[in-house]
Every structure is written in C-alpha cells, then in structure tokens.
PDB file of N, CA and C in Angstrom:
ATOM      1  N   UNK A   1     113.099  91.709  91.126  1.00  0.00           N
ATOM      2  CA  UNK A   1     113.045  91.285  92.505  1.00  0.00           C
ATOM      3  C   UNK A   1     111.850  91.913  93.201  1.00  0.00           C
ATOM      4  N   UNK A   2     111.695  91.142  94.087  1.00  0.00           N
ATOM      5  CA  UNK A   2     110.221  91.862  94.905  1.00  0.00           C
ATOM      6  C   UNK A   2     110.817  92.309  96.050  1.00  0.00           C
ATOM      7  N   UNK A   3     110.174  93.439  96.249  1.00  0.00           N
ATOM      8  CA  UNK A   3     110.222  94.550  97.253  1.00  0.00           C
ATOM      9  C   UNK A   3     110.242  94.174  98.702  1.00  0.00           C
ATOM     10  N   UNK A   4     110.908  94.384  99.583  1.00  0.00           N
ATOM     11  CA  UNK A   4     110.817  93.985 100.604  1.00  0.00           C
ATOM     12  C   UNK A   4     110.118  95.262 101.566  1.00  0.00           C
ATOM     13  N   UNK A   5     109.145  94.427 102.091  1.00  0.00           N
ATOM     14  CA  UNK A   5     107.919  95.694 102.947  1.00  0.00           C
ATOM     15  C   UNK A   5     108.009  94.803 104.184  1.00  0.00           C
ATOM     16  N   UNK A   6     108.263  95.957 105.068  1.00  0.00           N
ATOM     17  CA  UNK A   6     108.074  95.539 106.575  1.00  0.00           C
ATOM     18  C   UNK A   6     106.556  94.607 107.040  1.00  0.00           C
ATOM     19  N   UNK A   7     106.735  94.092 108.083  1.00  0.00           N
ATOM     20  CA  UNK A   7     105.815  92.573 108.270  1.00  0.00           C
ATOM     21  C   UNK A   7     104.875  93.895 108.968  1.00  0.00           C
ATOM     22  N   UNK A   8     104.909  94.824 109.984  1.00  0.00           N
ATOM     23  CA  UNK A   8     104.088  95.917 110.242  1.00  0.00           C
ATOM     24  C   UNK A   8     102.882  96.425 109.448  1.00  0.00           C
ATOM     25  N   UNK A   9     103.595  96.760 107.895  1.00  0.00           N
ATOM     26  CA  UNK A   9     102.421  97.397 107.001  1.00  0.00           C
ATOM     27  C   UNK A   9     101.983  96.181 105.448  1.00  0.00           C
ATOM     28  N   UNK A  10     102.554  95.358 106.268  1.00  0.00           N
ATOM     29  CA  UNK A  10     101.370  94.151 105.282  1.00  0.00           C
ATOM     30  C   UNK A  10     100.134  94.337 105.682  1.00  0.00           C
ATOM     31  N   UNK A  11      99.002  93.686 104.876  1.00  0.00           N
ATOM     32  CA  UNK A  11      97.904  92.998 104.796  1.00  0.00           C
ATOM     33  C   UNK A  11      98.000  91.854 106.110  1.00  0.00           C
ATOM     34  N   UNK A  12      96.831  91.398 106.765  1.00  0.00           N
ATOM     35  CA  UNK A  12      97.036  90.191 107.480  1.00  0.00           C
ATOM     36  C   UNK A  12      96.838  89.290 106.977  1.00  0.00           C
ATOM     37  N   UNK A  13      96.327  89.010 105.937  1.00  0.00           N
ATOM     38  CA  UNK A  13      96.087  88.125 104.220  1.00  0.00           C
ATOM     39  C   UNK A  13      97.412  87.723 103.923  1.00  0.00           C
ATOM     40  N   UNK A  14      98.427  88.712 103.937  1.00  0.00           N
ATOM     41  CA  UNK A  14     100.078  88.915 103.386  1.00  0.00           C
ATOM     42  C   UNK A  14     100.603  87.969 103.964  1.00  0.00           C
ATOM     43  N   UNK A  15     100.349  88.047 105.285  1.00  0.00           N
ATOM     44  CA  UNK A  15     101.368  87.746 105.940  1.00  0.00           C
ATOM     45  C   UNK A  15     101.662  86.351 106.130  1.00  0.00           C
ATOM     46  N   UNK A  16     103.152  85.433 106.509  1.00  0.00           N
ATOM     47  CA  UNK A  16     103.272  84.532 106.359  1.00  0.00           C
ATOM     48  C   UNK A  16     103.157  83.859 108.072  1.00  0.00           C
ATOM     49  N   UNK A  17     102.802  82.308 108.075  1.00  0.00           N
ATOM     50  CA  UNK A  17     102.591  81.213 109.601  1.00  0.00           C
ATOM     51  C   UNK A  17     103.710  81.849 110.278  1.00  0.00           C
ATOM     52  N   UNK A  18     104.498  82.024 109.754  1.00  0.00           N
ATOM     53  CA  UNK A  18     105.978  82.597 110.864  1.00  0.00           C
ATOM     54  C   UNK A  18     105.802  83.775 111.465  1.00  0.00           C
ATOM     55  N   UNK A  19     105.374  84.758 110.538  1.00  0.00           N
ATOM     56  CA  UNK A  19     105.319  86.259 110.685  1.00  0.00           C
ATOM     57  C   UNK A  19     104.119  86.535 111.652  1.00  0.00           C
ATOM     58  N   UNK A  20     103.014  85.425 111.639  1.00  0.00           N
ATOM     59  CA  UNK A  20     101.866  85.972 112.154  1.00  0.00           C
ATOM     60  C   UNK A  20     102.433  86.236 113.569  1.00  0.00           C
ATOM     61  N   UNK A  21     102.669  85.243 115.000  1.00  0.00           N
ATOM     62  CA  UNK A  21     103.370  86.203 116.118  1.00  0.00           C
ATOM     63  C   UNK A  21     103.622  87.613 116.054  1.00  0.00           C
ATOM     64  N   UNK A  22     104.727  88.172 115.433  1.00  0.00           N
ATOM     65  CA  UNK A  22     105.874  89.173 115.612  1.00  0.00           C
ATOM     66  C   UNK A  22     104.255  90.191 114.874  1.00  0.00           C
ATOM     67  N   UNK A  23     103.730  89.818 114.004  1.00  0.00           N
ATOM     68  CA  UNK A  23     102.885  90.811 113.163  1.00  0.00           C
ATOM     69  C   UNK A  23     101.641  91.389 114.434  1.00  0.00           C
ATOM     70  N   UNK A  24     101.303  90.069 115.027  1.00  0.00           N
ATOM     71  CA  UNK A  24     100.078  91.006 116.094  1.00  0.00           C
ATOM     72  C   UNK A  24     100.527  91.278 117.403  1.00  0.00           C
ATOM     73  N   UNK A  25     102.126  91.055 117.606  1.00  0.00           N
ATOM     74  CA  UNK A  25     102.755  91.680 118.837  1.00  0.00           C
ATOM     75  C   UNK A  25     102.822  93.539 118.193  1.00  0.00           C
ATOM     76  N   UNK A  26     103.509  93.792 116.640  1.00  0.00           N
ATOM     77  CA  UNK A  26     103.360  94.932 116.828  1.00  0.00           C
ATOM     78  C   UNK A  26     102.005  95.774 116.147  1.00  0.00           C
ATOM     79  N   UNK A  27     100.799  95.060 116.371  1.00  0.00           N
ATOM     80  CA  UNK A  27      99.620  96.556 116.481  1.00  0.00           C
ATOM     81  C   UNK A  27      99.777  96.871 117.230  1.00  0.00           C
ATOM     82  N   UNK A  28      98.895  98.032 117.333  1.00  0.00           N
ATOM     83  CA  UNK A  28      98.407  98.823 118.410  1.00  0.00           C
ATOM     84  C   UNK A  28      97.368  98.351 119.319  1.00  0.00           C
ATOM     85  N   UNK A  29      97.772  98.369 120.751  1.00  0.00           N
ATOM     86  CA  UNK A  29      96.248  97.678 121.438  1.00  0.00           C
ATOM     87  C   UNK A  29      95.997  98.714 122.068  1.00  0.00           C
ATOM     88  N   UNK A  30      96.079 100.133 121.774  1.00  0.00           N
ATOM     89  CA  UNK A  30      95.257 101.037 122.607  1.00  0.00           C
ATOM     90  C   UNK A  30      93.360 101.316 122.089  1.00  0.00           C
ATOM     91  N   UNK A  31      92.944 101.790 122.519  1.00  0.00           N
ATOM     92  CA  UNK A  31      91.342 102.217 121.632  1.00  0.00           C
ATOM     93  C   UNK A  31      91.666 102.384 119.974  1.00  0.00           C
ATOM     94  N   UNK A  32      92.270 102.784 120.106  1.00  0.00           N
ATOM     95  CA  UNK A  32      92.367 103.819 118.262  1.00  0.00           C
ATOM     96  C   UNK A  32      92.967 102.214 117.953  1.00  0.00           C
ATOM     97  N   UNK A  33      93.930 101.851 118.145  1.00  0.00           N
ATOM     98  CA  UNK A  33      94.558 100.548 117.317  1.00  0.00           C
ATOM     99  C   UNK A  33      93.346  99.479 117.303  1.00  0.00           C
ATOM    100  N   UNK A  34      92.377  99.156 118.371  1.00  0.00           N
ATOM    101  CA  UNK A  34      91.714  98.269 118.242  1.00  0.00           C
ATOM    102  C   UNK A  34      90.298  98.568 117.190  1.00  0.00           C
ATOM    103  N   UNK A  35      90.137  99.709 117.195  1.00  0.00           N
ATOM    104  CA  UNK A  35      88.781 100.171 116.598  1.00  0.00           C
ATOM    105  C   UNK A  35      89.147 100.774 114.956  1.00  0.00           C
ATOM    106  N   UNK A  36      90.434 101.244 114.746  1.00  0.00           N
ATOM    107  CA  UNK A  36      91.459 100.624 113.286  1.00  0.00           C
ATOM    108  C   UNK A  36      90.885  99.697 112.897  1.00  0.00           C
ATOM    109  N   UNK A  37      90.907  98.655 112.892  1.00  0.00           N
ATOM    110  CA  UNK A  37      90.327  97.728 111.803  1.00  0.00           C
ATOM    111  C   UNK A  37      88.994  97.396 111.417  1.00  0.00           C
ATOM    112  N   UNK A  38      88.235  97.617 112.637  1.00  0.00           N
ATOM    113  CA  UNK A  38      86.858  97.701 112.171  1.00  0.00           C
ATOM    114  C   UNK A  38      86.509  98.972 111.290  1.00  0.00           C
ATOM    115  N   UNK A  39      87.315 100.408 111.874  1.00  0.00           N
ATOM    116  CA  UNK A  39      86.392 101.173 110.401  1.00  0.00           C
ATOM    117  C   UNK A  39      86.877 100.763 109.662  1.00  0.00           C
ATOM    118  N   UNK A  40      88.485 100.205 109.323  1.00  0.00           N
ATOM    119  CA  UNK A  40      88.634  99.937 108.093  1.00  0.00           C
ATOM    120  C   UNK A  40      87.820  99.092 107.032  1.00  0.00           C
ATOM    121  N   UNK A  41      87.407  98.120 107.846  1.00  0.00           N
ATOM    122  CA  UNK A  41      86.537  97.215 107.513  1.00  0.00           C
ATOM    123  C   UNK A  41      85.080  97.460 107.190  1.00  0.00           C
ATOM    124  N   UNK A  42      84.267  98.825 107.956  1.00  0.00           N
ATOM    125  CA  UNK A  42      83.276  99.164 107.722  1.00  0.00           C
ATOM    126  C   UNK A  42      83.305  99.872 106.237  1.00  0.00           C
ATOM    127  N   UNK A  43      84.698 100.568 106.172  1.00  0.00           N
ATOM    128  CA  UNK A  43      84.794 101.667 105.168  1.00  0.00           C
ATOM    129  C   UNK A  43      84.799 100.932 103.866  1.00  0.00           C
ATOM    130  N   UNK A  44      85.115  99.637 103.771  1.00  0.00           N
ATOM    131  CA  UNK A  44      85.700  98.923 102.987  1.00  0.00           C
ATOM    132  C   UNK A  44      84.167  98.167 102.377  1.00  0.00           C
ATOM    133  N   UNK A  45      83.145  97.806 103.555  1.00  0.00           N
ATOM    134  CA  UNK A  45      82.277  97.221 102.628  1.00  0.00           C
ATOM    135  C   UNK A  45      81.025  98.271 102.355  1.00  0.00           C
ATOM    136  N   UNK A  46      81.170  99.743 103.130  1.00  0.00           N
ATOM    137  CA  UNK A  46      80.341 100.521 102.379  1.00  0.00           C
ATOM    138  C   UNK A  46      80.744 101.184 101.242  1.00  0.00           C
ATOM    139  N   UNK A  47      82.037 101.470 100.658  1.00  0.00           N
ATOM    140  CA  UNK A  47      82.007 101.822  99.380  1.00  0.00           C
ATOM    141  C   UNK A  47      82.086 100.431  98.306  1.00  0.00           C
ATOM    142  N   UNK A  48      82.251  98.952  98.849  1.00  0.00           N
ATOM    143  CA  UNK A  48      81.643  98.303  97.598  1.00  0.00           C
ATOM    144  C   UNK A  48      80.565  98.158  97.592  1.00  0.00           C
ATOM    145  N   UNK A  49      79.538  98.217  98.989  1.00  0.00           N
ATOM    146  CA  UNK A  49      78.389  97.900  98.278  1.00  0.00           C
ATOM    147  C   UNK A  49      77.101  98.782  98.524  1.00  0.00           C
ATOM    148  N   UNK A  50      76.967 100.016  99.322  1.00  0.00           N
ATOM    149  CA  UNK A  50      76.334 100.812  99.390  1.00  0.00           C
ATOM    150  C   UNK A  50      76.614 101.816  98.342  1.00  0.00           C
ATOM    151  N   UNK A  51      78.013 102.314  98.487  1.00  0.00           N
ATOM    152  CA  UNK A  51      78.160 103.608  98.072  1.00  0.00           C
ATOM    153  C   UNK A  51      79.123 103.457  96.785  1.00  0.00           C
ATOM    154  N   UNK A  52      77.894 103.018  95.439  1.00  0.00           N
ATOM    155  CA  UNK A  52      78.594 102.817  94.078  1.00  0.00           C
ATOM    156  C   UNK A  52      77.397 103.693  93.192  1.00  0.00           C
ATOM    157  N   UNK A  53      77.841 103.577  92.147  1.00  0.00           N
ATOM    158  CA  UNK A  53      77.005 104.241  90.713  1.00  0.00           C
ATOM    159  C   UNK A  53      76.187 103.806  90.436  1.00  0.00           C
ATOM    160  N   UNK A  54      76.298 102.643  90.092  1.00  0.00           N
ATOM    161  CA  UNK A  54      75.077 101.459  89.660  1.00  0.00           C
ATOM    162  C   UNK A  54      74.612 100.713  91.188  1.00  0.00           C
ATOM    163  N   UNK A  55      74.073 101.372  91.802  1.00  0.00           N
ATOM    164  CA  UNK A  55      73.926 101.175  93.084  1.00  0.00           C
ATOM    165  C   UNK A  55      72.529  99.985  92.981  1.00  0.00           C
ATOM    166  N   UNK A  56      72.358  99.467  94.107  1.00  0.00           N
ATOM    167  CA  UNK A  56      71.001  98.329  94.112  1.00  0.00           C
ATOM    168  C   UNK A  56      70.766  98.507  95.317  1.00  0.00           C
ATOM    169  N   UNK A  57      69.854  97.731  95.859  1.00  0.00           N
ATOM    170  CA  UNK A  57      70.105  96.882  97.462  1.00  0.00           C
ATOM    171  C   UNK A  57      70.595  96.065  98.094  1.00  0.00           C
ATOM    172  N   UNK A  58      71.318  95.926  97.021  1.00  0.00           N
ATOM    173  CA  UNK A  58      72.362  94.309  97.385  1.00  0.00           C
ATOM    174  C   UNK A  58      72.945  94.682  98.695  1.00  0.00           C
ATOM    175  N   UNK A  59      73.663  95.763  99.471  1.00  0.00           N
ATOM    176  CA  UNK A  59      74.458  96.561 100.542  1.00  0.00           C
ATOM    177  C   UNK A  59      73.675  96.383 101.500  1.00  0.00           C
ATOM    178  N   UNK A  60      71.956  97.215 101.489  1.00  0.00           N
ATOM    179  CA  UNK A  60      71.595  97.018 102.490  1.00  0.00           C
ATOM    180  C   UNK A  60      71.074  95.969 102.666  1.00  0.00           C
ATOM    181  N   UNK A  61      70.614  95.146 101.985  1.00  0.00           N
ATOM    182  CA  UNK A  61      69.658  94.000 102.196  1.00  0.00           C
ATOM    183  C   UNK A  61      70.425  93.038 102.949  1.00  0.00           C
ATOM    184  N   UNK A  62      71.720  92.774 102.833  1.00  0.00           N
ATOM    185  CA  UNK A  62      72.660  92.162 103.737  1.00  0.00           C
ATOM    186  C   UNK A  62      72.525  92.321 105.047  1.00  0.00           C
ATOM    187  N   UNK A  63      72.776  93.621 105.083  1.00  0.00           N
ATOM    188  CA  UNK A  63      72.608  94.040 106.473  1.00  0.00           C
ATOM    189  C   UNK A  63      70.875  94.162 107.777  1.00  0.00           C
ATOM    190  N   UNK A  64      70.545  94.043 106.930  1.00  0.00           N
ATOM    191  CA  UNK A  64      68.854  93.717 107.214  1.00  0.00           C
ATOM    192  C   UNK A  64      69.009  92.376 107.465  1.00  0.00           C
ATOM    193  N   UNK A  65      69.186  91.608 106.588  1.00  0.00           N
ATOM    194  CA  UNK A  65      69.066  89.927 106.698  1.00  0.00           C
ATOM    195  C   UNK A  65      70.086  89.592 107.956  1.00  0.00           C
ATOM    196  N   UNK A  66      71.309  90.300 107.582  1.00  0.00           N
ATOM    197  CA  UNK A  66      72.084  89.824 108.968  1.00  0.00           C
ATOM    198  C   UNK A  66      71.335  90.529 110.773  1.00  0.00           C
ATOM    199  N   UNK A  67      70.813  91.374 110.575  1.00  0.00           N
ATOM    200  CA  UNK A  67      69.837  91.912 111.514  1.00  0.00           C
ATOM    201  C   UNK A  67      68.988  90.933 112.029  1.00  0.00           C
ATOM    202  N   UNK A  68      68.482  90.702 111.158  1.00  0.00           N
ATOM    203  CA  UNK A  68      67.074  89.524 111.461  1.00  0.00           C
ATOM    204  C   UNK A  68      67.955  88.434 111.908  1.00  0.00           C
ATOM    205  N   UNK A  69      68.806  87.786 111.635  1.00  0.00           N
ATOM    206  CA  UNK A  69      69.906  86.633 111.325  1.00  0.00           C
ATOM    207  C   UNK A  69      70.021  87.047 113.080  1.00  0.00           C
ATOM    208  N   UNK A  70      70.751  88.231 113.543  1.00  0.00           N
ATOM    209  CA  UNK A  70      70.982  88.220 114.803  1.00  0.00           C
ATOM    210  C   UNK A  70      69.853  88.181 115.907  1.00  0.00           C
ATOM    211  N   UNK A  71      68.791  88.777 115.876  1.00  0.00           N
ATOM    212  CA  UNK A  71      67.571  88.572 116.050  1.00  0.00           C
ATOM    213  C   UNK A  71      67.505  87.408 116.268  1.00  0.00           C
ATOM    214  N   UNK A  72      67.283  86.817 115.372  1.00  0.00           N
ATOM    215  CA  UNK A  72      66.267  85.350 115.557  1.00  0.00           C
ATOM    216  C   UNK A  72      67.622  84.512 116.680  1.00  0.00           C
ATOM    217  N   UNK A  73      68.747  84.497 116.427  1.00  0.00           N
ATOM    218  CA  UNK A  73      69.744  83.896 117.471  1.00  0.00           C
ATOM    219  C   UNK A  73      69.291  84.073 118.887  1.00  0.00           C
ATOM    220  N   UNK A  74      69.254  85.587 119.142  1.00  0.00           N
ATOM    221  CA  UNK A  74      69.260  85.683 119.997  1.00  0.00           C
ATOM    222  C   UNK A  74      67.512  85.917 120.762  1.00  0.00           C
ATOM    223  N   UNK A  75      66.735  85.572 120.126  1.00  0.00           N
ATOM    224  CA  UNK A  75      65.585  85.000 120.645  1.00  0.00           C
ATOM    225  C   UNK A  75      65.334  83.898 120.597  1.00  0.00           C
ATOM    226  N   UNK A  76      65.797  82.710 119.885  1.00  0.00           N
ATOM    227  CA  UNK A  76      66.088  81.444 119.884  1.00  0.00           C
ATOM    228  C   UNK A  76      65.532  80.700 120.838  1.00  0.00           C
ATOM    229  N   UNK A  77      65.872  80.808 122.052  1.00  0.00           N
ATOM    230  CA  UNK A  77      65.559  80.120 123.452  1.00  0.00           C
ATOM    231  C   UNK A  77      64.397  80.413 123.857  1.00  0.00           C
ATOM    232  N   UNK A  78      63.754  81.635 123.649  1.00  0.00           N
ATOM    233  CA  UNK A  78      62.002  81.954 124.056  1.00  0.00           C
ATOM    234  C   UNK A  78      61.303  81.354 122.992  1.00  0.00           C
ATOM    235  N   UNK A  79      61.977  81.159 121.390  1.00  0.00           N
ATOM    236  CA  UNK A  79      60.993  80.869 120.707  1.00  0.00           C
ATOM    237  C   UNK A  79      60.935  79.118 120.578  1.00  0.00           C
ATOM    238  N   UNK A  80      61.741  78.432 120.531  1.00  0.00           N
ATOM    239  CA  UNK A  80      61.669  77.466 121.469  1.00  0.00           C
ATOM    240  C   UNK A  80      60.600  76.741 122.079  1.00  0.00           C
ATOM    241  N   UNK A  81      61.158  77.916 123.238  1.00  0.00           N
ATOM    242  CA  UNK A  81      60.198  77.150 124.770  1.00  0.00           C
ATOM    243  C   UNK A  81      58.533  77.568 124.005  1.00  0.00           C
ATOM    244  N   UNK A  82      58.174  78.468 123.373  1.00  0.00           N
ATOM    245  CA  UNK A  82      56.729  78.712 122.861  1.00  0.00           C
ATOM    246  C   UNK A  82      56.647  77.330 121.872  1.00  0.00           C
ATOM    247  N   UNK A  83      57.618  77.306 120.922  1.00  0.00           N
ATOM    248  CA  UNK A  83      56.861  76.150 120.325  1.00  0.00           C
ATOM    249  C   UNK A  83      56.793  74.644 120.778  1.00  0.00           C
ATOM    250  N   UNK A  84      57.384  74.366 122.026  1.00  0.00           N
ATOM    251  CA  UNK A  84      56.895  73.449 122.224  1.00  0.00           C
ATOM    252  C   UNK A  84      55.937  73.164 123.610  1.00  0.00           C
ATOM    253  N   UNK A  85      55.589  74.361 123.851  1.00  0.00           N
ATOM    254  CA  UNK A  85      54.540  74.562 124.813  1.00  0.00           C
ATOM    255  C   UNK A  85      53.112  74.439 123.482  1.00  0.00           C
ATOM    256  N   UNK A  86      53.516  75.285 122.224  1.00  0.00           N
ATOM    257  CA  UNK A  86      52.130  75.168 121.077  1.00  0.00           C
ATOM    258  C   UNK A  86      52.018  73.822 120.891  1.00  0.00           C
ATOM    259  N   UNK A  87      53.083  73.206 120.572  1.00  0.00           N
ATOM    260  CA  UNK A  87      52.577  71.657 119.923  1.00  0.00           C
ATOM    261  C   UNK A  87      52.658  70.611 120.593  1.00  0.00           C
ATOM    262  N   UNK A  88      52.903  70.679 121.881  1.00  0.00           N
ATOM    263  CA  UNK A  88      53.081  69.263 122.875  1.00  0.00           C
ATOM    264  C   UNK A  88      52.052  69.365 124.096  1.00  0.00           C
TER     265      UNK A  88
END
C-alpha cells in the first residue's frame, strides 16, 4: 500500500486538481514562506548545474543568455523606435 503523506508536505508536482485549493491555502504567506520557494529553487538549479564535478558552462551560460534575453525585452521599445527612424 502507498503511504499516505499529508497534502502540506507534498511536492506541488504531487499534488492532485482537488488538492491544489486546500494545498496553497496552507503555505505560508509571511516573507520566509514566500521567499521558501525561490531559494529552494535557486538551491536546486545551482547544485545541478553550477556546482558539480564534471562541471562546464552549461550553468552559467544560461544565466548570461537569460540576462541578455531580459535585456533585450526590456529595451525592445527604444530599439525599435531607432530602427525605424535608421531605415524609413
């Protein structure tokens, strides 16, 4: 038989269409509960892909590209208005 684990300390992956309600009524919404999942999440993709043995750049280069990636979004609208002030 499978174990029955409270809907609290599932995964949010785990969890089932029914459960989702009752599951994000009980986090935590103070600072610490909201900022919980992001380190978890930070912690989670720097030891797969920064902080291994057979290490590469695969880790940071992501994060560079997504840099630039945000960058260019959010200059978008000036670069734009320049190129079609260059070619028209």
């Amino acid at each position: 038989m499978a174990s029955v684990v409270p809907v609290k300390e599932k995964k949010l992956m785990d969890v089932k269409l029914g459960e989702l309600p009752s599951c994000i009524l009980m986090r935590g919404f103070t600072p610490k509960g909201i900022a919980g999942p992001f380190q978890r999440g930070y912690y989670r993709y720097y030891n797969k892909y920064v902080n291994v043995k057979k290490g590469g750049i695969a880790g940071i280069s992501m994060v560079l590209a997504a840099h630039a990636f945000f960058n260019y979004c959010r200059c978008y609208k000036e670069l734009k208005h320049k190129w079609l002030r260059k070619y028209h």
